[in-house]
C-alpha atoms as a PDB file:
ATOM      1  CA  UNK A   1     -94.085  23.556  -0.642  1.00  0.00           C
ATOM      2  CA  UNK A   2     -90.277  24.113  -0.267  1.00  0.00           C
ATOM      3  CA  UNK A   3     -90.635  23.088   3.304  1.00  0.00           C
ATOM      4  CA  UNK A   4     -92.169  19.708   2.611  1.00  0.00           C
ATOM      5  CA  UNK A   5     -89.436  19.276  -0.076  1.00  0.00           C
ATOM      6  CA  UNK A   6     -86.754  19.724   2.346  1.00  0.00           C
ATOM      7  CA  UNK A   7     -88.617  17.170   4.926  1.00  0.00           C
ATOM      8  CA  UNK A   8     -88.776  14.427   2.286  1.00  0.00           C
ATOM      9  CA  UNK A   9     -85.909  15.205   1.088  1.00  0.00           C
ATOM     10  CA  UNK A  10     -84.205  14.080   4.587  1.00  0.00           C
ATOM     11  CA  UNK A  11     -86.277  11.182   5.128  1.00  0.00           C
ATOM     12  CA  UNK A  12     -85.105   9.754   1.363  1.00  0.00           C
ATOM     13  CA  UNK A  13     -81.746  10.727   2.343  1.00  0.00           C
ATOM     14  CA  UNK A  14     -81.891   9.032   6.339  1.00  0.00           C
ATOM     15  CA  UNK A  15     -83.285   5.778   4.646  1.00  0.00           C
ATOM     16  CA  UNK A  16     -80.376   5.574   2.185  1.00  0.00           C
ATOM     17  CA  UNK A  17     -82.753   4.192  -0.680  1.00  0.00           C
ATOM     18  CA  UNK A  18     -79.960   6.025  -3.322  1.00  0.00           C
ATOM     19  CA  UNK A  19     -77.335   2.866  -2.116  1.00  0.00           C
ATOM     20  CA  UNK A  20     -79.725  -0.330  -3.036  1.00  0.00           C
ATOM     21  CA  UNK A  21     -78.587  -2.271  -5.217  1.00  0.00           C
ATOM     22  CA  UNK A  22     -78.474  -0.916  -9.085  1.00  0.00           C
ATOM     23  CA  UNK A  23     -81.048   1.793  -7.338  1.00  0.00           C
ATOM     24  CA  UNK A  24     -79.334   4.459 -10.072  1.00  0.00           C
ATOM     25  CA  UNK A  25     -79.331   2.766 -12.680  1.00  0.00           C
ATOM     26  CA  UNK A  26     -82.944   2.037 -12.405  1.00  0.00           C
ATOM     27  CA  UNK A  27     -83.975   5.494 -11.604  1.00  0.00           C
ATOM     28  CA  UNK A  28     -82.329   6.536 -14.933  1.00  0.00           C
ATOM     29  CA  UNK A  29     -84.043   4.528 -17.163  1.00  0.00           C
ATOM     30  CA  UNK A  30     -87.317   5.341 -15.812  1.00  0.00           C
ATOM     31  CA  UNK A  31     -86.376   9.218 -16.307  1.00  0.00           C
ATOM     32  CA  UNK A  32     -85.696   7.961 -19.725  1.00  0.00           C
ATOM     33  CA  UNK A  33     -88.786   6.544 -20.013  1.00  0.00           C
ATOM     34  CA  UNK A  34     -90.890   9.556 -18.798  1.00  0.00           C
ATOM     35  CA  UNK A  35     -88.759  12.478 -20.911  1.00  0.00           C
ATOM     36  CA  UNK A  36     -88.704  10.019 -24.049  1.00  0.00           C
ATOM     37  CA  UNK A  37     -92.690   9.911 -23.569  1.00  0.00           C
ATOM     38  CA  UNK A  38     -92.814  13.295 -23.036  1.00  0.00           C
ATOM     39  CA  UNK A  39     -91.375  13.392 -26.577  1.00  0.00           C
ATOM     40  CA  UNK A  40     -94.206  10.955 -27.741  1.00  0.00           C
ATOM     41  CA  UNK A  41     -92.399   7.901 -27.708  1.00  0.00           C
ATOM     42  CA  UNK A  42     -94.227   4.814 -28.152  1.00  0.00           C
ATOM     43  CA  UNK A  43     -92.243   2.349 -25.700  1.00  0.00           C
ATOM     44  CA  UNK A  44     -93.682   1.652 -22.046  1.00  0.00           C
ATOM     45  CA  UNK A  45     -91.208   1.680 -19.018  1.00  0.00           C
ATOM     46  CA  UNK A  46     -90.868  -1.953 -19.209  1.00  0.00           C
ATOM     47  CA  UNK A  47     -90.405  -1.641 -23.068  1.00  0.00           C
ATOM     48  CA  UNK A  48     -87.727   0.496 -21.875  1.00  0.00           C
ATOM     49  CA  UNK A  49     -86.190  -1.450 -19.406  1.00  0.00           C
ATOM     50  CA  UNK A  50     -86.000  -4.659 -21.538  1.00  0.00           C
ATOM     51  CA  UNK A  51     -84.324  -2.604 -23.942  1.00  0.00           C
ATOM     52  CA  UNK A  52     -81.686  -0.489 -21.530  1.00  0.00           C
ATOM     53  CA  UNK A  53     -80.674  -4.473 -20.174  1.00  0.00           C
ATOM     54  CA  UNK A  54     -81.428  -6.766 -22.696  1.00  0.00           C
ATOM     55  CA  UNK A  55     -81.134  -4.943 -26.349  1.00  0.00           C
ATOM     56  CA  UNK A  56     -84.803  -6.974 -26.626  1.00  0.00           C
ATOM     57  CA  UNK A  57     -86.748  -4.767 -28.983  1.00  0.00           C
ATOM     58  CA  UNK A  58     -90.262  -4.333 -28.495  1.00  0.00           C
ATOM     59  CA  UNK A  59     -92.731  -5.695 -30.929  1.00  0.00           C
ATOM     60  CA  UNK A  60     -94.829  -3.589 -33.058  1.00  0.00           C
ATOM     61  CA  UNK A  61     -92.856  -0.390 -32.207  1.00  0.00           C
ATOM     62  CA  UNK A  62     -90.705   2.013 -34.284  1.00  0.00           C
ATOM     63  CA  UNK A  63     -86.942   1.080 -34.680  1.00  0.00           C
ATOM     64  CA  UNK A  64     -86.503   4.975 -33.849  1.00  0.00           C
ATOM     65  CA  UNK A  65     -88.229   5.221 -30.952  1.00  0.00           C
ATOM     66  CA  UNK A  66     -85.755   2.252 -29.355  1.00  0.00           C
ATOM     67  CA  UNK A  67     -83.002   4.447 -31.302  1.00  0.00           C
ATOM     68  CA  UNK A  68     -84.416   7.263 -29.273  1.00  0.00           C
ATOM     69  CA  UNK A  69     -84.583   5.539 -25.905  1.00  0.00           C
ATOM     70  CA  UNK A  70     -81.134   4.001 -26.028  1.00  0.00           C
ATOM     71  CA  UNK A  71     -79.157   7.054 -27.062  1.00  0.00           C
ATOM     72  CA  UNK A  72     -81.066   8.929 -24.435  1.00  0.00           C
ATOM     73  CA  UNK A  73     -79.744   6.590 -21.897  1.00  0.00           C
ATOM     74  CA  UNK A  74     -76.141   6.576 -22.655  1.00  0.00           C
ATOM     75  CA  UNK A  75     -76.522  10.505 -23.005  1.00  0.00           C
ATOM     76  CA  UNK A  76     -76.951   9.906 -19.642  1.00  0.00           C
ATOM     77  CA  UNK A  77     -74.325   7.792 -18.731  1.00  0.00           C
ATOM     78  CA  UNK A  78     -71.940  10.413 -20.040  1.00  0.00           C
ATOM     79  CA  UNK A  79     -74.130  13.208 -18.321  1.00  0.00           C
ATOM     80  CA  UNK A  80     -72.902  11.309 -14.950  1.00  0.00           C
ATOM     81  CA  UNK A  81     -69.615  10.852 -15.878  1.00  0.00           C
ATOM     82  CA  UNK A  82     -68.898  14.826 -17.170  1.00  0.00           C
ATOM     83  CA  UNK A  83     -71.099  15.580 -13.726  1.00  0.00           C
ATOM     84  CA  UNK A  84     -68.568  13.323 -11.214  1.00  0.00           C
ATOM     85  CA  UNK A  85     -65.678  15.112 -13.072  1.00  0.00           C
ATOM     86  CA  UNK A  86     -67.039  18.056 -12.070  1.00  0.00           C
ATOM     87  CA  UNK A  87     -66.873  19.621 -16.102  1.00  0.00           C
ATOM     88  CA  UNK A  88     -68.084  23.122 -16.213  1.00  0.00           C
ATOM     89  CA  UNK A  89     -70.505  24.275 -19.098  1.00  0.00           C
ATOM     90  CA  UNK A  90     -69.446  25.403 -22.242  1.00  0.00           C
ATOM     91  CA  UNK A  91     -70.513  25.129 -25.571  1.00  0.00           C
ATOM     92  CA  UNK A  92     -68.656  22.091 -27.140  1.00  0.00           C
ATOM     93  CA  UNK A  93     -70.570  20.390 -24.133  1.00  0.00           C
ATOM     94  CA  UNK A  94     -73.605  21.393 -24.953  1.00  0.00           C
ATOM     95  CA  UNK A  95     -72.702  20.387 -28.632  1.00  0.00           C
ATOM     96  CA  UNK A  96     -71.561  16.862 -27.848  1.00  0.00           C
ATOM     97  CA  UNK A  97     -74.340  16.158 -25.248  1.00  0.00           C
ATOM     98  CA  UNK A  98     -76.874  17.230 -27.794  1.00  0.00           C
ATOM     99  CA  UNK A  99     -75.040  15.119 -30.709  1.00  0.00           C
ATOM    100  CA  UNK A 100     -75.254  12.028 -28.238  1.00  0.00           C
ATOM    101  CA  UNK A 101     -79.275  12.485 -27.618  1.00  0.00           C
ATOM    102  CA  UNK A 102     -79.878  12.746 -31.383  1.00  0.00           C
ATOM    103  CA  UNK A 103     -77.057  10.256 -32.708  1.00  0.00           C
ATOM    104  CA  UNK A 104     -79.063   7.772 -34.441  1.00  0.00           C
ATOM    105  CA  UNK A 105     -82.386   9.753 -35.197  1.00  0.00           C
ATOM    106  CA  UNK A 106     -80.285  12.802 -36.137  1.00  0.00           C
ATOM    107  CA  UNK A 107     -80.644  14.580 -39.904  1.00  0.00           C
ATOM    108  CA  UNK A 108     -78.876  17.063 -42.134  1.00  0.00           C
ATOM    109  CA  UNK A 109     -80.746  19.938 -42.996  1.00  0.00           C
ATOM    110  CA  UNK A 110     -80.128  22.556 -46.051  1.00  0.00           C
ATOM    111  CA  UNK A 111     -81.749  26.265 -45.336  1.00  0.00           C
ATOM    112  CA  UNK A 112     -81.098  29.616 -47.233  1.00  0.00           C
ATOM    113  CA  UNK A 113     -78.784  29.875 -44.056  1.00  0.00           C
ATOM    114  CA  UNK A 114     -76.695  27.356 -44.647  1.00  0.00           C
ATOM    115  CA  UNK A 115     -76.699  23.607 -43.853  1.00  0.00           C
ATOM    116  CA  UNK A 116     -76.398  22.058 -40.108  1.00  0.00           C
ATOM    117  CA  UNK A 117     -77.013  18.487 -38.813  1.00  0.00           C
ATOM    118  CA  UNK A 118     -78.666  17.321 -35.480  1.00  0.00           C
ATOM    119  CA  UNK A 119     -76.858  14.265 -35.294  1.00  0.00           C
ATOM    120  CA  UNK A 120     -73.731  16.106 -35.366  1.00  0.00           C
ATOM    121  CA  UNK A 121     -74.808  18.562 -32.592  1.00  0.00           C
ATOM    122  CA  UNK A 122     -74.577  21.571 -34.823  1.00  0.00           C
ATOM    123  CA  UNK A 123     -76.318  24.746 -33.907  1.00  0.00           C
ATOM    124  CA  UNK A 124     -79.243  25.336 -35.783  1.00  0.00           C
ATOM    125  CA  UNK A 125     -79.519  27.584 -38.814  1.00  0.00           C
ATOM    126  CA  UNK A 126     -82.768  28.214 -38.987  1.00  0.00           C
ATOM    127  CA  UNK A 127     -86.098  29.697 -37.161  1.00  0.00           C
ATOM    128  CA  UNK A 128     -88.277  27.401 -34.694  1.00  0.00           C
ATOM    129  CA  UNK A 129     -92.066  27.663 -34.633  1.00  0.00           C
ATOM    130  CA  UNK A 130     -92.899  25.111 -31.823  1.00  0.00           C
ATOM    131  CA  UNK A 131     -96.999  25.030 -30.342  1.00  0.00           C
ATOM    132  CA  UNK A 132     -97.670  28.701 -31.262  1.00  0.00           C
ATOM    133  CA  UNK A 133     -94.182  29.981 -30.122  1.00  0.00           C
ATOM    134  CA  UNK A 134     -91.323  31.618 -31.602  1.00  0.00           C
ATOM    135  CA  UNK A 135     -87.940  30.571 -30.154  1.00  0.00           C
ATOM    136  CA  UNK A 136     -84.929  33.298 -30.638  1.00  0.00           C
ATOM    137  CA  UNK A 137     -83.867  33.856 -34.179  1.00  0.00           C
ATOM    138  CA  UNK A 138     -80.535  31.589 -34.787  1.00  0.00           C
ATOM    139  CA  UNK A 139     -78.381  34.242 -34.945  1.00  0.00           C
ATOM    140  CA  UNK A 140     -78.459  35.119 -31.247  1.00  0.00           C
ATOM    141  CA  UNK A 141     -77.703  31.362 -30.213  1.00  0.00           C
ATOM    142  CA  UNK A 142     -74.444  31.347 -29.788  1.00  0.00           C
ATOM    143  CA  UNK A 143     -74.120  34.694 -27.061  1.00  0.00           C
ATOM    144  CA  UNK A 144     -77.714  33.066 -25.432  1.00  0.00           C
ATOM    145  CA  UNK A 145     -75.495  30.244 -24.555  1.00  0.00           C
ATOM    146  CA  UNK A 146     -72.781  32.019 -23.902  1.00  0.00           C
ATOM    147  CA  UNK A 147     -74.477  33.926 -21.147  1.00  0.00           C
ATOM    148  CA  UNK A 148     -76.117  31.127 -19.738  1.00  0.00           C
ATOM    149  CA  UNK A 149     -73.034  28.947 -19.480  1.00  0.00           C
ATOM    150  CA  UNK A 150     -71.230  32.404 -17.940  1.00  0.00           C
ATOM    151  CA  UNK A 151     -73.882  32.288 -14.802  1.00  0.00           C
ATOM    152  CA  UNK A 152     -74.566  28.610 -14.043  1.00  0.00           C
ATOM    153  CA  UNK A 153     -70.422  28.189 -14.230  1.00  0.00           C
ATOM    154  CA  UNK A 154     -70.173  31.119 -11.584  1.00  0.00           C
ATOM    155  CA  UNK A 155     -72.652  29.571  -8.994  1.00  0.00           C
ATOM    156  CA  UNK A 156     -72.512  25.619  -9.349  1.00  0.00           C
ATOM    157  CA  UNK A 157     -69.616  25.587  -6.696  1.00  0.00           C
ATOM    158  CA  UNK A 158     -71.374  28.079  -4.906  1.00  0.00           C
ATOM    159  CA  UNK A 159     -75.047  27.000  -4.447  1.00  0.00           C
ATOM    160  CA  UNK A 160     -76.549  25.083  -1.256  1.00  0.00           C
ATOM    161  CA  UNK A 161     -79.453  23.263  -0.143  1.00  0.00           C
ATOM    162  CA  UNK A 162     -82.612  24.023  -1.798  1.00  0.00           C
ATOM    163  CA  UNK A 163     -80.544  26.515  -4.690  1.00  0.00           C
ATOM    164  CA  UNK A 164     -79.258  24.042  -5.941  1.00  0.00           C
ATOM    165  CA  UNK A 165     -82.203  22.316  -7.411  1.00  0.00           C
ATOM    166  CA  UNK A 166     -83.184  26.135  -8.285  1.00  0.00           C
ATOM    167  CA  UNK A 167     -80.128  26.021 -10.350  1.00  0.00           C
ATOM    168  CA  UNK A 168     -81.456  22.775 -12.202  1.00  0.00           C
ATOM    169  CA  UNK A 169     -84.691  24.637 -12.911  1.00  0.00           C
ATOM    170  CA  UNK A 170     -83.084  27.206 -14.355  1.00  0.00           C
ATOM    171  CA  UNK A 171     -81.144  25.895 -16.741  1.00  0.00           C
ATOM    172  CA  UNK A 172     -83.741  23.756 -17.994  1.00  0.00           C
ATOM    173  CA  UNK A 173     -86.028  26.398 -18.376  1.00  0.00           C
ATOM    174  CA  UNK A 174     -83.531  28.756 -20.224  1.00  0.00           C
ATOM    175  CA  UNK A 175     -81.767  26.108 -22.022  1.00  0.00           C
ATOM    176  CA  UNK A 176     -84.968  24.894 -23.763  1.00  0.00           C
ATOM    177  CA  UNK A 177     -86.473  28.102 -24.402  1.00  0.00           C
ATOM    178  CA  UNK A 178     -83.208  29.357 -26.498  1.00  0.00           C
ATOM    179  CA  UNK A 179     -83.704  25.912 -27.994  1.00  0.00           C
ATOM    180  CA  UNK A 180     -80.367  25.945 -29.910  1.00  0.00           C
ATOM    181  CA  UNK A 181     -80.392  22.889 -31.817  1.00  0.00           C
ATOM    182  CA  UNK A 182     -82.932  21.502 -34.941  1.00  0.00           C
ATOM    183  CA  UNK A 183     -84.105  18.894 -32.466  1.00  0.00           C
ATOM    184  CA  UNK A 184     -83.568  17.031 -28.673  1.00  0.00           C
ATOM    185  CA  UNK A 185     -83.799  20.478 -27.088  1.00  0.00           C
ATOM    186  CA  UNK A 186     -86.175  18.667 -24.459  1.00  0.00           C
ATOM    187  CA  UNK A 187     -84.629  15.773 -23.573  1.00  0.00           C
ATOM    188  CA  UNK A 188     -81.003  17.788 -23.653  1.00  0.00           C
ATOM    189  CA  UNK A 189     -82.577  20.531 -20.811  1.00  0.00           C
ATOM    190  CA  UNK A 190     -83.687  17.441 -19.060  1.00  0.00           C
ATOM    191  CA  UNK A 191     -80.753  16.046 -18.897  1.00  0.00           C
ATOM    192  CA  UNK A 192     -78.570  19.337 -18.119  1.00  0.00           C
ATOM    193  CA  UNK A 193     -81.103  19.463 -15.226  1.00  0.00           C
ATOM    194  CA  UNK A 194     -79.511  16.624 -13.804  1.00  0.00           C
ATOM    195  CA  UNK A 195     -76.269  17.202 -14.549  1.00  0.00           C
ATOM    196  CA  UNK A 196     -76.098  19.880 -11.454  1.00  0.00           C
ATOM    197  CA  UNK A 197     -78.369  17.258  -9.932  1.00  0.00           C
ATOM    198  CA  UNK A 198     -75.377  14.930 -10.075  1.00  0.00           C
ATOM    199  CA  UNK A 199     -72.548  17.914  -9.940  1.00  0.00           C
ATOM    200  CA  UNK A 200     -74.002  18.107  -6.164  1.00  0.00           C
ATOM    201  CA  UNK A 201     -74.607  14.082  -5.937  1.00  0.00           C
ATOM    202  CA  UNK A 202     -78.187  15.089  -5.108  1.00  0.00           C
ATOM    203  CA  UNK A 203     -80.807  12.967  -6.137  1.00  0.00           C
ATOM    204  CA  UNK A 204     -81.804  12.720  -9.763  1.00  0.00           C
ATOM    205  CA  UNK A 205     -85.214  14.598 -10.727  1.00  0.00           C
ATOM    206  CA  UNK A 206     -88.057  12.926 -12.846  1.00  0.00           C
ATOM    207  CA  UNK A 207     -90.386  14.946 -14.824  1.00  0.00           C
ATOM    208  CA  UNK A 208     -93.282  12.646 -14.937  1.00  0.00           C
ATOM    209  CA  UNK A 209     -95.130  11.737 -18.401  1.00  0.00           C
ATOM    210  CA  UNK A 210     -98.629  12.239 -17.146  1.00  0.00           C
ATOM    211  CA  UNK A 211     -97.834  15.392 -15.842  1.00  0.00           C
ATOM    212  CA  UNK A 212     -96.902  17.056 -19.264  1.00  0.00           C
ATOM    213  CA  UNK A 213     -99.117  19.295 -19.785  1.00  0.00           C
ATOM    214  CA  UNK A 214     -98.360  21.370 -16.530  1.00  0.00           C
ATOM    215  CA  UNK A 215     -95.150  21.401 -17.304  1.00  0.00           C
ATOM    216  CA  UNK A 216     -95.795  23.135 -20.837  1.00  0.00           C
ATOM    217  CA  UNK A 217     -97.705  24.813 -18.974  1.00  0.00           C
ATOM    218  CA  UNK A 218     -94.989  26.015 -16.488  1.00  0.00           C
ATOM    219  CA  UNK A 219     -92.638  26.764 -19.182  1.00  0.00           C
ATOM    220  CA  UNK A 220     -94.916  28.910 -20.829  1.00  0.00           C
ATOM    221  CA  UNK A 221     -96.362  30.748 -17.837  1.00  0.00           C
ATOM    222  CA  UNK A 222     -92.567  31.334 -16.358  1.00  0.00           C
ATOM    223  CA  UNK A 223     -91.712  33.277 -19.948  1.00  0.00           C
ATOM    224  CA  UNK A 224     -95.113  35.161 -20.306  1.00  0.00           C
ATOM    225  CA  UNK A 225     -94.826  36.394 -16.800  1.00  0.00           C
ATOM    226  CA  UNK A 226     -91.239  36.552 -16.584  1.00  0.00           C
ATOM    227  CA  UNK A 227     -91.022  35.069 -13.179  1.00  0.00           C
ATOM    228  CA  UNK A 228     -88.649  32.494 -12.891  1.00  0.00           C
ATOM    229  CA  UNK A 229     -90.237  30.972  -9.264  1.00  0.00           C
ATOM    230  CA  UNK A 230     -93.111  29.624 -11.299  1.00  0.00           C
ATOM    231  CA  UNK A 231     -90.655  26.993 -13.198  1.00  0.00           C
ATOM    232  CA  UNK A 232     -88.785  26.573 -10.018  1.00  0.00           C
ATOM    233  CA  UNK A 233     -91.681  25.249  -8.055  1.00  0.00           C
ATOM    234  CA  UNK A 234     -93.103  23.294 -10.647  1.00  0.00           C
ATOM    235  CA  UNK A 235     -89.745  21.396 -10.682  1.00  0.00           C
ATOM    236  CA  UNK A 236     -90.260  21.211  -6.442  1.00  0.00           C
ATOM    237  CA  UNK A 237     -93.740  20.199  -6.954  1.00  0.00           C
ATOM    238  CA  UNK A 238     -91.899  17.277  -9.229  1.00  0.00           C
ATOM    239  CA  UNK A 239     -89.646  16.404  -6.565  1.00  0.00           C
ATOM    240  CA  UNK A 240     -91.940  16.297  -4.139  1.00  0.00           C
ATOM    241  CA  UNK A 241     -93.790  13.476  -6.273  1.00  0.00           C
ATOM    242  CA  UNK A 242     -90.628  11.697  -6.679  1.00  0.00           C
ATOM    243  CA  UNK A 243     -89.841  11.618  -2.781  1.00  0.00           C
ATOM    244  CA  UNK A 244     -93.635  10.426  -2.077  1.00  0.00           C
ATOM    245  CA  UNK A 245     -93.219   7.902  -4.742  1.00  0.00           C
ATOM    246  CA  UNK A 246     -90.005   6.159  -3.585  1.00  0.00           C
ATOM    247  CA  UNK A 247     -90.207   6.543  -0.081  1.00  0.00           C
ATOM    248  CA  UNK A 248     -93.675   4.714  -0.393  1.00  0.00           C
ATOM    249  CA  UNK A 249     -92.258   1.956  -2.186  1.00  0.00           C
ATOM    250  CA  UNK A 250     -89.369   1.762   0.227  1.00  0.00           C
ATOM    251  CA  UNK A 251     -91.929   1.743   3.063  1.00  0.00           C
ATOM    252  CA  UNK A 252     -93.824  -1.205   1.448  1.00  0.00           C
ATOM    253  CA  UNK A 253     -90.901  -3.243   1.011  1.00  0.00           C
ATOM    254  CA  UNK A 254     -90.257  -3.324   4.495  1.00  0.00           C
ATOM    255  CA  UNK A 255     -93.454  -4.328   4.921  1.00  0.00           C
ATOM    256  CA  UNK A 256     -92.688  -8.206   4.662  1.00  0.00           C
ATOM    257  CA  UNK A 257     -93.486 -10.527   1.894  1.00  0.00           C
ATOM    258  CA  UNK A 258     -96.539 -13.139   1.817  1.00  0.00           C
ATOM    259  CA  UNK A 259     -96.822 -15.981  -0.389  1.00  0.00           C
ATOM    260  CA  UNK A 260     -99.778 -16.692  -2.771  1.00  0.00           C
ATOM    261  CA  UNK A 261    -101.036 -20.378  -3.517  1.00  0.00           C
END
């Protein structure tokens, strides 16, 4: 699998499809599209288009899911820009990149432990029960992070070639299982996923919405087995899909054009 990766990897790369024309900035909204569904968001990619280039709304739809969508895009934007200026990890990024994906559909929160607010980025302050699973007990956040941010800070300058999207894995994978914040711990991994993606100007990496159930499922087998490979090539398999995908449609443009009466 991590041979056929590398192979379409080159042929994307030899064809140069990253330098069309707005070709970024159309491969980051659909990623927004596809983690925002993920999330169960109601707005189809070309909801989410309209919306990223037009501020059109889409009828019928909930005001926060276009709330949701269009913070999660300019997340990204500053993703990119933290990612070209080559920022290391710590956790006041964490904090702002988190306060950025729940901005507008943020809350505060009162526990016995005190109060904390997810549009604000704030830690959490309580415990999270998510589909049958415990996440670590709030207290431990802060040196989770801080051990985290520690190792992918000592090998993003290091890491080449296929480690590097090994490196995106695994941050994703232990970012959203210490799942620091109240909410946006998904679409925040997603996005720190791509910001070594875009540390290394490699290409960007989709997590596709029909696929979501192996990816809980990838997340979950990686922890119960403690075998960080299985995450790792689920994220490959991913990028494989992505390759196929864009190198068919580059094909098919190249194809010529016939018109229809």
């Amino acid at each position: 699998m991590w041979n056929r990766l590398k192979i379409l990897r080159k042929q994307y790369l030899e064809k140069k499809i990253m330098d069309s024309i707005d070709y970024e900035k159309f491969c980051m909204i659909s990623i927004v599209y596809n983690s925002s569904k993920i999330e169960g968001c109601s707005l189809s990619e070309t909801d989410t288009k309209i919306l990223i280039e037009n501020d059109i709304t889409a009828q019928g739809k909930p005001l926060s899911d276009h709330l949701m969508v269009k913070d999660h895009y300019n997340t990204f934007l500053k993703i990119r820009d933290n990612a070209n200026n080559k920022r290391k990890l710590s956790i006041d990024f964490f904090k702002e990149i988190n306060a950025l994906v729940m901005k507008s559909t943020g809350s505060f929160t009162s526990t016995i432990s005190g109060n904390f607010d997810t549009s604000k980025g704030d830690l959490r302050l309580a415990q999270v029960y998510v589909d049958k699973k415990y996440f670590p007990d709030f207290s431990k956040i802060h040196g989770l992070l801080q051990n985290l941010i520690d190792t992918v800070n000592e090998k993003i300058d290091k890491v080449k070639n296929e480690d590097i999207i090994k490196l995106s894995a695994d941050i994703h994978y232990n970012f959203v299982n210490i799942h620091p914040f109240g909410d946006g711990n998904g679409r925040t991994s997603r996005l720190l996923m791509n910001y070594i993606q875009m540390y290394h100007n490699e290409p960007l990496i989709k997590i596709f919405t029909e696929d979501r159930a192996e990816y809980i499922d990838a997340l979950n087998e990686t922890e119960e087995k403690e075998n960080p490979e299985i995450f790792r090539n689920f994220i490959c398999s991913q990028q494989i899909k992505f390759y196929e995908t864009e190198l068919e449609k580059f094909n098919k443009s190249k194809t010529g054009f016939n018109l229809l009466f």
